[in-house]
C-alpha atoms as a PDB file:
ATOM      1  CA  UNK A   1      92.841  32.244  -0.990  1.00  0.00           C
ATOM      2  CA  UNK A   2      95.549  33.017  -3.204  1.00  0.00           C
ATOM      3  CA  UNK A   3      93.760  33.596  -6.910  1.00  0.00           C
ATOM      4  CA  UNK A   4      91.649  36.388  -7.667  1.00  0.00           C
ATOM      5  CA  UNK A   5      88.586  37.027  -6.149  1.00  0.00           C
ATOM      6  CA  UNK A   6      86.767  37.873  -9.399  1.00  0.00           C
ATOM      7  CA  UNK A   7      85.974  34.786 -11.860  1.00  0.00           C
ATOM      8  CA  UNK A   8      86.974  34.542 -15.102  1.00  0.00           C
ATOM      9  CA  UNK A   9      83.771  34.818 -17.403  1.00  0.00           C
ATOM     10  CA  UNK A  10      85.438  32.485 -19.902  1.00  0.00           C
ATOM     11  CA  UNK A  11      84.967  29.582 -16.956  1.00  0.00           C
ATOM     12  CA  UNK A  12      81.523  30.514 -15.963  1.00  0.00           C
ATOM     13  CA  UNK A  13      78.508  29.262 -18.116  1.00  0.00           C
ATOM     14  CA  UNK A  14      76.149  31.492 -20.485  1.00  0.00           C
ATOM     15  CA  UNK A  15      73.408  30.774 -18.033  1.00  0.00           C
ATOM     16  CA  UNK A  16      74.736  32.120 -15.074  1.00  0.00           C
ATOM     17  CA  UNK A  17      76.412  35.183 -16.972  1.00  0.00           C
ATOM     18  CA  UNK A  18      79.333  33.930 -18.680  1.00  0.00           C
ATOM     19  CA  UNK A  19      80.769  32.660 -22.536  1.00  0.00           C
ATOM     20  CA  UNK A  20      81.391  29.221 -21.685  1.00  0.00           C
ATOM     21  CA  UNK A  21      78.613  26.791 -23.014  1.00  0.00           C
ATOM     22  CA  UNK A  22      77.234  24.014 -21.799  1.00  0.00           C
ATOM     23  CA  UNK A  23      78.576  21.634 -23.880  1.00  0.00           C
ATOM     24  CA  UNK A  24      82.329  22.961 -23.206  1.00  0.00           C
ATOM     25  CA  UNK A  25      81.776  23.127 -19.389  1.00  0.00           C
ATOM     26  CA  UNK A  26      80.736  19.611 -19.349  1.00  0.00           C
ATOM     27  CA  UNK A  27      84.070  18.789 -21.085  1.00  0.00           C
ATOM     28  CA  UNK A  28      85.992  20.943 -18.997  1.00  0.00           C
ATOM     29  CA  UNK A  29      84.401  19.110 -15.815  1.00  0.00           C
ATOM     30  CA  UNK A  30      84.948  15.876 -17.666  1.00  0.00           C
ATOM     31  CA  UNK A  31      89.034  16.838 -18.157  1.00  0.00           C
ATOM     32  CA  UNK A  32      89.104  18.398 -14.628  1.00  0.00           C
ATOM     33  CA  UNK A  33      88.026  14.388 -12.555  1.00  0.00           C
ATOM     34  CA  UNK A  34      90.415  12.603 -15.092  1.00  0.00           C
ATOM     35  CA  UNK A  35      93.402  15.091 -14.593  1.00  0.00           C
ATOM     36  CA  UNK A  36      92.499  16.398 -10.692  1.00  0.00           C
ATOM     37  CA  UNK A  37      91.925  12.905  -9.114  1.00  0.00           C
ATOM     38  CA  UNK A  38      92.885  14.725  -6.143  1.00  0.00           C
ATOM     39  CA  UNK A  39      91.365  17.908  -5.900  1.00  0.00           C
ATOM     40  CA  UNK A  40      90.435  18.320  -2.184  1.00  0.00           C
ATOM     41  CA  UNK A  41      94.314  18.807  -2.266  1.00  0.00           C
ATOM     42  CA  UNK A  42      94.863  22.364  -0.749  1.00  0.00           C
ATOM     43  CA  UNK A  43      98.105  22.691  -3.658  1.00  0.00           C
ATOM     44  CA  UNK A  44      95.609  22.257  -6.410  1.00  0.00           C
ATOM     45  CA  UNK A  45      95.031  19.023  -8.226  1.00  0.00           C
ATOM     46  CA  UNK A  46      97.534  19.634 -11.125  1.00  0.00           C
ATOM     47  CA  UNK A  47     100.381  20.938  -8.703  1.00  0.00           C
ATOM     48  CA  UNK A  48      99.877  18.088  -6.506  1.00  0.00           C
ATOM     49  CA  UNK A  49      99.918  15.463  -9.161  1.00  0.00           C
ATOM     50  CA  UNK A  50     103.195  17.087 -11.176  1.00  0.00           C
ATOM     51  CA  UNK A  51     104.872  17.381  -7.691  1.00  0.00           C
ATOM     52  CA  UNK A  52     103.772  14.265  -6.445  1.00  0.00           C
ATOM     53  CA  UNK A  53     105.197  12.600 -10.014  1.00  0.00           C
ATOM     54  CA  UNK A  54     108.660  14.999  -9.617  1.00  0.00           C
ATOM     55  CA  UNK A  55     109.357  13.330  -5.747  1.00  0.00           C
ATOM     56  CA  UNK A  56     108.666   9.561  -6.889  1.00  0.00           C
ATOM     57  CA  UNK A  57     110.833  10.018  -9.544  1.00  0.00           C
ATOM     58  CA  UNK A  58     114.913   9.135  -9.409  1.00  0.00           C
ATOM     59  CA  UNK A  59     117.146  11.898  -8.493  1.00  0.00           C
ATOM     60  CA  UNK A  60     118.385  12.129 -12.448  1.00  0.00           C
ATOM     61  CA  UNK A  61     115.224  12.056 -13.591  1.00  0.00           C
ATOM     62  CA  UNK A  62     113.154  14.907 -11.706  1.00  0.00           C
ATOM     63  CA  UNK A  63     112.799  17.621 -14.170  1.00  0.00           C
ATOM     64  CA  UNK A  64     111.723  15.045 -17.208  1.00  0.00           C
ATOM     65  CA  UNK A  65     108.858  13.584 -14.467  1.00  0.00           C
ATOM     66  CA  UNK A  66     107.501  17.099 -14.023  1.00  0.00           C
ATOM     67  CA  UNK A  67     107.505  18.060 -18.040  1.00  0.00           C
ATOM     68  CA  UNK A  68     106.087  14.433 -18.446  1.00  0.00           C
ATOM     69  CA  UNK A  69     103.169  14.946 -15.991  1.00  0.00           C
ATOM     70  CA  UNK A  70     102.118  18.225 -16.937  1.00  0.00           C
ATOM     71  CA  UNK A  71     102.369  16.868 -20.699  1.00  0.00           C
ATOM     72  CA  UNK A  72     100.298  14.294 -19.783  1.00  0.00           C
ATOM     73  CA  UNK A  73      97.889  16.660 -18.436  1.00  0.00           C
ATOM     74  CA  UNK A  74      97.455  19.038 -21.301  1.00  0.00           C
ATOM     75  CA  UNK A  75      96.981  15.802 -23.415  1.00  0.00           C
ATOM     76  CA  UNK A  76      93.752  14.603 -21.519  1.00  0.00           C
ATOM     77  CA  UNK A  77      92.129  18.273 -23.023  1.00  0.00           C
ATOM     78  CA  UNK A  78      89.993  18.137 -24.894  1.00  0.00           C
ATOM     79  CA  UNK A  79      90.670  19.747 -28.487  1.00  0.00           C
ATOM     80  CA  UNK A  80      87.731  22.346 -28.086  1.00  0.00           C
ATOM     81  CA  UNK A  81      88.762  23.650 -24.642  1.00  0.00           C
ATOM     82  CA  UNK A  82      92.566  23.164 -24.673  1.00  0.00           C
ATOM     83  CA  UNK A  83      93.128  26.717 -25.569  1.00  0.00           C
ATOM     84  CA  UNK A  84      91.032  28.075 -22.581  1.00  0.00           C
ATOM     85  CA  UNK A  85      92.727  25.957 -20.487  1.00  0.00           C
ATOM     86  CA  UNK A  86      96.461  26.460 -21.340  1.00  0.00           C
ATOM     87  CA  UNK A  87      95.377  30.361 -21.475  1.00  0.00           C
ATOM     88  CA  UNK A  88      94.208  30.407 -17.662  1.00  0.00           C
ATOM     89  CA  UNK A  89      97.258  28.232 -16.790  1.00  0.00           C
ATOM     90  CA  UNK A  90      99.586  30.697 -18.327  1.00  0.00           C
ATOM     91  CA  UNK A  91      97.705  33.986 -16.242  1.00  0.00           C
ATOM     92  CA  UNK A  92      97.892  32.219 -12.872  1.00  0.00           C
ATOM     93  CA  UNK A  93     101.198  29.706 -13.546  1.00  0.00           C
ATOM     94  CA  UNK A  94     102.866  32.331 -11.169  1.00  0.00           C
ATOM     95  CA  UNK A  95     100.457  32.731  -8.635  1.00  0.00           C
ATOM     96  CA  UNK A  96      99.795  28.818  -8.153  1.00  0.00           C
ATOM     97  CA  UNK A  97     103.841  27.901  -7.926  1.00  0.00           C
ATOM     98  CA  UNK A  98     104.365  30.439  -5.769  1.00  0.00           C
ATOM     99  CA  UNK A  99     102.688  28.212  -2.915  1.00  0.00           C
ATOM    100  CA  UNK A 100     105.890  25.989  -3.181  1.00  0.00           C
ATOM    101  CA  UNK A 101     107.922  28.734  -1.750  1.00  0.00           C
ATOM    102  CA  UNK A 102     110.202  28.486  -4.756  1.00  0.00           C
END
């Protein structure tokens, strides 16, 4: 497993020992099946879709596909738990390209 063994409270709910509520976990799960539509994916749903968008598109046209994609994704949050989201993006953004091998 390459993130951190210990959760981040911020993503666990209040009744199991966390801050998130209820209410924001069910719109983070909501965001999560329209954005990871293919989560079993052992890249991680939003690395699979942004470099699954990056090799369909033209040769000239590569880097726009993969700022498109990942636009596209932070624009399905919703306003409440975009924060959060972009936060815990920005901690492990090195940890989950690194699988690429860049």
């Amino acid at each position: 497993m390459i993130l951190p063994k210990i959760r981040d409270e911020r993503f666990i709910t209040v009744r199991r020992g966390g801050t998130l509520s209820d209410e924001d976990h069910h719109l983070l799960a909501i965001w999560a099946v329209a954005v990871a539509h293919v989560a079993a994916h052992e890249l991680g749903a939003a690395a699979y879709a942004i470099r699954a968008a990056v090799a369909a598109a033209p040769e000239n046209q590569k880097e726009e596909a993969r700022v498109k994609e990942r636009q596209w994704q932070l624009d399905q949050l919703p306003g409440k738990i975009r924060a959060l989201v972009v936060d815990d993006q920005r901690l492990r953004n090195d940890i989950c390209w690194s699988v690429f091998g860049n």
